[in-house]
Protein backbone atom coordinates (compact mmCIF):
# COMPACT_ATOMS: atom_id res chain seq x y z
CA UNK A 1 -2.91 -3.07 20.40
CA UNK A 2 -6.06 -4.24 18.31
CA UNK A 3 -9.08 -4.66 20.87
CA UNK A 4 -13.10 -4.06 20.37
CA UNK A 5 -15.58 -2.41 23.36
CA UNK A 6 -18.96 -1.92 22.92
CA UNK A 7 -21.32 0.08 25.21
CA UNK A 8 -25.00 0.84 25.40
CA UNK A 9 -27.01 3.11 27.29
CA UNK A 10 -31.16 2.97 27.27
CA UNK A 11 -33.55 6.22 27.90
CA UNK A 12 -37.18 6.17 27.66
CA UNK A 13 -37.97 5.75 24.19
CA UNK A 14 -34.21 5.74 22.97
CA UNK A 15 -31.01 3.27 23.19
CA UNK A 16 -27.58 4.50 22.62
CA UNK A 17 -24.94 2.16 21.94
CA UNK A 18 -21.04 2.96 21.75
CA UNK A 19 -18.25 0.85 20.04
CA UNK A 20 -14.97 0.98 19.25
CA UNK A 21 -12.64 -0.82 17.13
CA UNK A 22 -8.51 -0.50 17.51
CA UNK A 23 -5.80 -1.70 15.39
CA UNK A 24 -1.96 -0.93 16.18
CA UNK A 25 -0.16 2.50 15.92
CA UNK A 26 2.59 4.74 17.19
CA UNK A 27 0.34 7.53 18.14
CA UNK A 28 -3.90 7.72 18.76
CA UNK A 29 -5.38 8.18 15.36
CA UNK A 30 -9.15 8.70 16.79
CA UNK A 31 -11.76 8.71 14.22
CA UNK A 32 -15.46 9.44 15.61
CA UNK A 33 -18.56 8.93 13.66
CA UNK A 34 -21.58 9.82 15.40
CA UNK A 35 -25.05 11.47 14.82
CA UNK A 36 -25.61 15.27 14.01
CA UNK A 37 -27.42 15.84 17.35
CA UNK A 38 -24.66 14.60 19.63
CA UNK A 39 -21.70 16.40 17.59
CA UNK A 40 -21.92 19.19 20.36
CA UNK A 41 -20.92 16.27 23.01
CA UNK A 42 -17.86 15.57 20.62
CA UNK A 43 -15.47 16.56 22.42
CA UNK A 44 -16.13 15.33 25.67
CA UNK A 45 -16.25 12.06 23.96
CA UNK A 46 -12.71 12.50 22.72
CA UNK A 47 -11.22 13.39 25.83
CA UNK A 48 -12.67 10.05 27.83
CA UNK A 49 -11.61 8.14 25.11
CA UNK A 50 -7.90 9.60 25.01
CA UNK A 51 -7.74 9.33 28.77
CA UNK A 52 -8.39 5.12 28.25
CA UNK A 53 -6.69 4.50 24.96
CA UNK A 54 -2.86 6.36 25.01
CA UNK A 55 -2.30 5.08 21.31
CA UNK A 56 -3.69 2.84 18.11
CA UNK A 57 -5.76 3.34 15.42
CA UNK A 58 -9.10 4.02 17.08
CA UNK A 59 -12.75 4.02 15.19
CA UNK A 60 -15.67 5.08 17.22
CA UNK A 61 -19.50 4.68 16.60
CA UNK A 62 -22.59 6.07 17.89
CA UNK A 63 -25.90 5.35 17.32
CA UNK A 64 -29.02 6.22 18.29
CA UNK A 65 -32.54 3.91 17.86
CA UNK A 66 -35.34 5.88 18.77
CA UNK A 67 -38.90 4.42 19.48
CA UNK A 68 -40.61 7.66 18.96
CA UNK A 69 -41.47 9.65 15.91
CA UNK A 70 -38.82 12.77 16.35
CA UNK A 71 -37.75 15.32 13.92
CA UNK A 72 -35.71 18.45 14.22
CA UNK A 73 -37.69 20.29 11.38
CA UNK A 74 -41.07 22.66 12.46
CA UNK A 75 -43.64 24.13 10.04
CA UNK A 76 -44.04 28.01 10.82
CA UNK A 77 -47.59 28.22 10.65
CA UNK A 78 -47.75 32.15 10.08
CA UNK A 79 -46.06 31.83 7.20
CA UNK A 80 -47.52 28.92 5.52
CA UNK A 81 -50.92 31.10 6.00
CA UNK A 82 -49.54 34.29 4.93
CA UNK A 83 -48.20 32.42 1.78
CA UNK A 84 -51.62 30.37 1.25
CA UNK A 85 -53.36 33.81 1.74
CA UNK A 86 -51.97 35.45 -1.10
CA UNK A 87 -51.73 32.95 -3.75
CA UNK A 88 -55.74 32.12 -2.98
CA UNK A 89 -55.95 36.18 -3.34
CA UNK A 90 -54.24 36.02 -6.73
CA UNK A 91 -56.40 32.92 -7.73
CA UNK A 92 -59.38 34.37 -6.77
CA UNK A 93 -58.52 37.80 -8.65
CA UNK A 94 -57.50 35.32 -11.68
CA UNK A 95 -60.37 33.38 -13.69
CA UNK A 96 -57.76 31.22 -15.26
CA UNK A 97 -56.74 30.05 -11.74
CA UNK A 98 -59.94 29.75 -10.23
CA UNK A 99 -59.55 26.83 -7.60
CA UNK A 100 -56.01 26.09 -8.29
CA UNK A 101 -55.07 27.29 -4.81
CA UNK A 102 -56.76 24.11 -3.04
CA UNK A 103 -54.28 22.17 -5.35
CA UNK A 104 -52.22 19.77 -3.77
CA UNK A 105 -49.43 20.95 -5.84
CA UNK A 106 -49.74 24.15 -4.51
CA UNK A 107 -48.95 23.30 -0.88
CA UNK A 108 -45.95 21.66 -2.13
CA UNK A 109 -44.47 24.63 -3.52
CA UNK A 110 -45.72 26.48 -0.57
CA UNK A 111 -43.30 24.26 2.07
CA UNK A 112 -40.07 25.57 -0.38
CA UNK A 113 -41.11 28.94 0.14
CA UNK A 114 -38.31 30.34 3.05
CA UNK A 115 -38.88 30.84 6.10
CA UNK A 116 -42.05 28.26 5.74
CA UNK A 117 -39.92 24.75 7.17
CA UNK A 118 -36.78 25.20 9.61
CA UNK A 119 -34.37 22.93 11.26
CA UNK A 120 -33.33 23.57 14.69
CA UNK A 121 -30.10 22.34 16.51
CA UNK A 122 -31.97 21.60 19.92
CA UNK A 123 -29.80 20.86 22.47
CA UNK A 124 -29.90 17.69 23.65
CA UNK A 125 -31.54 16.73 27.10
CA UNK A 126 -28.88 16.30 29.98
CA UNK A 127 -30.40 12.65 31.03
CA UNK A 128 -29.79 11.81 26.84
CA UNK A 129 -26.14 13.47 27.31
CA UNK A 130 -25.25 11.56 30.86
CA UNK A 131 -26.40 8.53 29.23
CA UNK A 132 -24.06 9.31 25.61
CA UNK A 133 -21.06 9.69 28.39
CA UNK A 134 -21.88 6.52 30.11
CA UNK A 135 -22.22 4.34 26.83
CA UNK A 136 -18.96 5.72 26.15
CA UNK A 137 -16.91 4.93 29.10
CA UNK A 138 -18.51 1.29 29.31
CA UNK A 139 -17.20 0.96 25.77
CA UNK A 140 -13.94 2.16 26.60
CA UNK A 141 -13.53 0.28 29.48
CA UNK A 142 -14.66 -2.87 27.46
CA UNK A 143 -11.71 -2.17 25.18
CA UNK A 144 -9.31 -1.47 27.55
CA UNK A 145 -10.29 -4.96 29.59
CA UNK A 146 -9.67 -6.57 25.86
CA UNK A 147 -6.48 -4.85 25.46
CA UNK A 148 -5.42 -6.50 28.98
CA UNK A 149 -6.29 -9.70 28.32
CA UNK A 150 -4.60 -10.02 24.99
CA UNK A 151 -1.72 -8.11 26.74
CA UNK A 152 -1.18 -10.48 28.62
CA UNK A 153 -1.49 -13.77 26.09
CA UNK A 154 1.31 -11.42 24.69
CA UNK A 155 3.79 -11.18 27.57
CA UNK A 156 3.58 -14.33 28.25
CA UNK A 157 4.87 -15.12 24.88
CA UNK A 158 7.65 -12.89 25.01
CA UNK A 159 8.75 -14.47 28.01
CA UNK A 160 8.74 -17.87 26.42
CA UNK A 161 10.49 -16.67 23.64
CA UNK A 162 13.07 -14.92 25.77
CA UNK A 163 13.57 -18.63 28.21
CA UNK A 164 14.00 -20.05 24.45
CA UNK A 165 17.26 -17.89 23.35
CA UNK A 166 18.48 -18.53 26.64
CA UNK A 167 18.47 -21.83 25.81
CA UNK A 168 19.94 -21.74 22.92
CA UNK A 169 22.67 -19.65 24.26
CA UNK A 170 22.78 -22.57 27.03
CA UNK A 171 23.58 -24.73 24.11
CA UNK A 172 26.16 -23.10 22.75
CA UNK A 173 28.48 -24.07 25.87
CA UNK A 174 30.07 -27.78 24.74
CA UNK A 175 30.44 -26.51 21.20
CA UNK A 176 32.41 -23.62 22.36
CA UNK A 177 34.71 -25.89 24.39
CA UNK A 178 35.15 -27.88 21.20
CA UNK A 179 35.60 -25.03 19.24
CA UNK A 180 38.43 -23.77 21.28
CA UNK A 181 40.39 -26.80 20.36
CA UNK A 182 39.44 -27.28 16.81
CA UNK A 183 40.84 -24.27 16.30
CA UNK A 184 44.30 -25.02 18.06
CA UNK A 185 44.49 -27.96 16.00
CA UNK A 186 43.94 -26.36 12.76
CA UNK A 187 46.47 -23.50 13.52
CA UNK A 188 49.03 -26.17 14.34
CA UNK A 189 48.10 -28.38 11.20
CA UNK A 190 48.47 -25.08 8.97
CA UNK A 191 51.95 -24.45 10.09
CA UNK A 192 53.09 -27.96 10.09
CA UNK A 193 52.43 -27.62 6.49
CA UNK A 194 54.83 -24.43 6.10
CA UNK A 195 57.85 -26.56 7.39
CA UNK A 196 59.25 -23.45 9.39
CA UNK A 197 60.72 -23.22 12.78
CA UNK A 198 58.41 -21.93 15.17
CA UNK A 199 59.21 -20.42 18.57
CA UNK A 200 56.62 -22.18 20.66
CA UNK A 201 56.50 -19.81 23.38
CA UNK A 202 55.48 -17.38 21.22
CA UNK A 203 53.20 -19.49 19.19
CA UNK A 204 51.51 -19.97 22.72
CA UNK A 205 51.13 -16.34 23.43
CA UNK A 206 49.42 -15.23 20.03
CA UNK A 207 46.97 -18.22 19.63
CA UNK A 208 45.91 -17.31 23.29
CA UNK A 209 45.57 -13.80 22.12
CA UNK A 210 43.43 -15.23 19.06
CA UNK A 211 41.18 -17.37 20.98
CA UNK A 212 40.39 -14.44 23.31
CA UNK A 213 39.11 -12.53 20.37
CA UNK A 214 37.20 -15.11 19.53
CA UNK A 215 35.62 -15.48 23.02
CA UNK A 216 31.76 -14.96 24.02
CA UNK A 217 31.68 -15.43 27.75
CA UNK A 218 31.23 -11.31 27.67
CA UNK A 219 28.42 -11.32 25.62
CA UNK A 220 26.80 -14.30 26.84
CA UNK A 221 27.07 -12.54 30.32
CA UNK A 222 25.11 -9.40 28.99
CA UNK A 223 23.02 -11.60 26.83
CA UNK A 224 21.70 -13.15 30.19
CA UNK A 225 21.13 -9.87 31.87
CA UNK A 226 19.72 -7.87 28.90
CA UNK A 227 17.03 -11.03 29.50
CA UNK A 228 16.29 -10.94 33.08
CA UNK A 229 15.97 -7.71 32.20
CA UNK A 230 13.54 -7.96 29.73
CA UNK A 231 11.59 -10.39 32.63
CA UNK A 232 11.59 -7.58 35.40
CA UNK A 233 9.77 -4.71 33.03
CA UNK A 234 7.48 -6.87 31.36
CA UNK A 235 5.60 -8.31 34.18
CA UNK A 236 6.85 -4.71 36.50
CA UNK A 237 5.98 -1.73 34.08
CA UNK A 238 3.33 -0.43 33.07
CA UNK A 239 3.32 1.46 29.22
CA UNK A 240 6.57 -0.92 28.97
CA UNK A 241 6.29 -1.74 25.18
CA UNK A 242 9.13 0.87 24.08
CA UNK A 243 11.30 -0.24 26.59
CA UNK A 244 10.77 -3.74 25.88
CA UNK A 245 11.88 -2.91 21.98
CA UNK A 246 15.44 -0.49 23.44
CA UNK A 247 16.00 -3.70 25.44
CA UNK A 248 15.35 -6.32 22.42
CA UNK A 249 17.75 -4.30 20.27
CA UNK A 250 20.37 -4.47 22.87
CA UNK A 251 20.08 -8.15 22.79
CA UNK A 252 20.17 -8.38 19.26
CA UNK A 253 23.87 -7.22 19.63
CA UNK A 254 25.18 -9.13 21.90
CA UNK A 255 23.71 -12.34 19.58
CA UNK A 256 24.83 -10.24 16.59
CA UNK A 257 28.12 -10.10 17.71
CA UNK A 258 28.41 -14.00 19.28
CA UNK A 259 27.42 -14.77 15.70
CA UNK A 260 30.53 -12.82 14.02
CA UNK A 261 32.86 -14.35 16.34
CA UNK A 262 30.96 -17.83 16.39
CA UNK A 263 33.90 -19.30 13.90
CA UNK A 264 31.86 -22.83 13.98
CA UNK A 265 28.70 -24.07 12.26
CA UNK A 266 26.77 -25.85 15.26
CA UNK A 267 26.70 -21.83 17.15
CA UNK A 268 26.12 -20.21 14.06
CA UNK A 269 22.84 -22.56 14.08
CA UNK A 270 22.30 -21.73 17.58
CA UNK A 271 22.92 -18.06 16.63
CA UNK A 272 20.45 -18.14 13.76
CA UNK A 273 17.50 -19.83 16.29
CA UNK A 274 18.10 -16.93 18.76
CA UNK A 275 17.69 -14.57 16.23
CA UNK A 276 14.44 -16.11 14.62
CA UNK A 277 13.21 -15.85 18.18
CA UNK A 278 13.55 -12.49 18.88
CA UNK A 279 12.73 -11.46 15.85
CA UNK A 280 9.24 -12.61 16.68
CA UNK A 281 10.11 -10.60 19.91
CA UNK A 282 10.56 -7.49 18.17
CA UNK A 283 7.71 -7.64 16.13
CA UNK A 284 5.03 -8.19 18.84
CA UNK A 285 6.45 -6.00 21.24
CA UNK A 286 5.27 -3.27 18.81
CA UNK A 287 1.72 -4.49 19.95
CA UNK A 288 2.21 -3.63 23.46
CA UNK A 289 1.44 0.05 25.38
């Protein structure tokens, strides 16, 4: 389910802030982009997330705004003398570089020398890491409260979709009565026309043997309870969103099949509603947990 959190945590001199973006997806695709000095935290921050956010597309970002002047890189001062020692020792041995060794130019090339600048992986402080946590969980917790409203703007949409193609099945009722007859009449109209003798007892046995195939009450019956089914896990289960698309599929065939043996053009209508509907159904139940 697509949600946003955001989460910030403030030290000292520093503010942290957290936030995370998710779009739709069978599994957790977590992507984490976050600053060099807190990669060590890494997985700590993948493991609150996961325990939050079971599945989607998830993008996390850190960042850091620091008010002080901070850098991971030291000068060794030893060395930058022992290196400044020796070229002003060649210099002053060396008439044609007499005073070059107060160059500018010359410190430069002294800082590439190794062992001269070095970048340490410090550790960061554990008020800086409690804080990284916290930002995190607020921002998770901010997405999941998202996730739960929309959630719910969502179930309640299924269920009006669901009261819809029981109303539509509702519908169906008088044209079915009608359609029972229709039928009668145009089996009796078509043999009229073959000017045979008919043995009406028998004639009354097979079209009641037709019309039964062409019956829905069976469906319609598991049609409603495939519904009220639907009803009880979506506003009972938690994590309910597969379930919700085993159950949708099972009412696709009972409308599926109501369709094939429909045999008149007001249900087929009805049919072809019901199906638009939970179509729809399908479709946003993949948004759900």
């Amino acid at each position: 389910m697509t949600g946003f959190g955001k989460g910030e945590a403030a030290l000292r001199n520093k503010k942290i802030t957290v936030e995370i973006r998710s779009l739709n997806s069978k599994q957790l695709d977590l992507s984490l982009r976050l600053p060099a000095v807190y990669r060590q935290s890494e997985y700590e921050i993948r493991n609150l997330i996961a325990r939050t956010i079971q599945r989607g597309k998830v993008d996390v970002f850190v960042t850091v705004e620091s008010q002080a002047v901070e850098t991971s890189a030291h000068i060794n001062k030893e060395a930058f003398e022992a290196y400044y020692r020796q070229i002003a020792d060649i210099c002053a041995g060396n008439r044609d570089l007499a005073g070059v060794h107060a160059d500018a130019l010359v410190i430069q090339s002294i800082l590439r020398l190794p062992d001269v600048v070095s970048t340490e992986a410090e550790a960061i402080p554990e008020e800086e890491h409690a804080a990284l946590l916290a930002a995190v969980e607020a921002a998770a917790a901010h997405l999941d409260a998202f996730r739960e409203q929309e959630g719910a703007i969502l179930i309640a949409d299924l269920l009006r979709r669901v009261e819809l193609i029981e109303q539509y099945k509702t519908e169906v009722v008088p044209f079915e009565k009608a359609r029972t007859e229709t039928v009668k009449a145009r089996i009796l109209d078509n043999l009229s026309k073959l000017a045979v003798d008919v043995d009406r007892n028998r004639l009354e046995q097979e079209m009641i043997f037709y019309l039964e195939k062409l019956d829905i009450t069976e469906e319609k019956v598991r049609l409603t309870n495939h519904c009220n089914y639907f009803r009880e896990v979506a506003s009972s289960e938690e994590g309910a969103g597969r379930k919700l698309g085993f159950i949708a599929q099972e009412m696709g065939r009972e409308i599926n099949t109501m369709g094939s043996k429909a045999n008149e053009p007001n249900i087929q209508i009805l049919v072809v509603k019901m199906k638009d509907e939970l179509e729809k159904i399908k479709e946003q139940v993949l948004n759900i947990l």
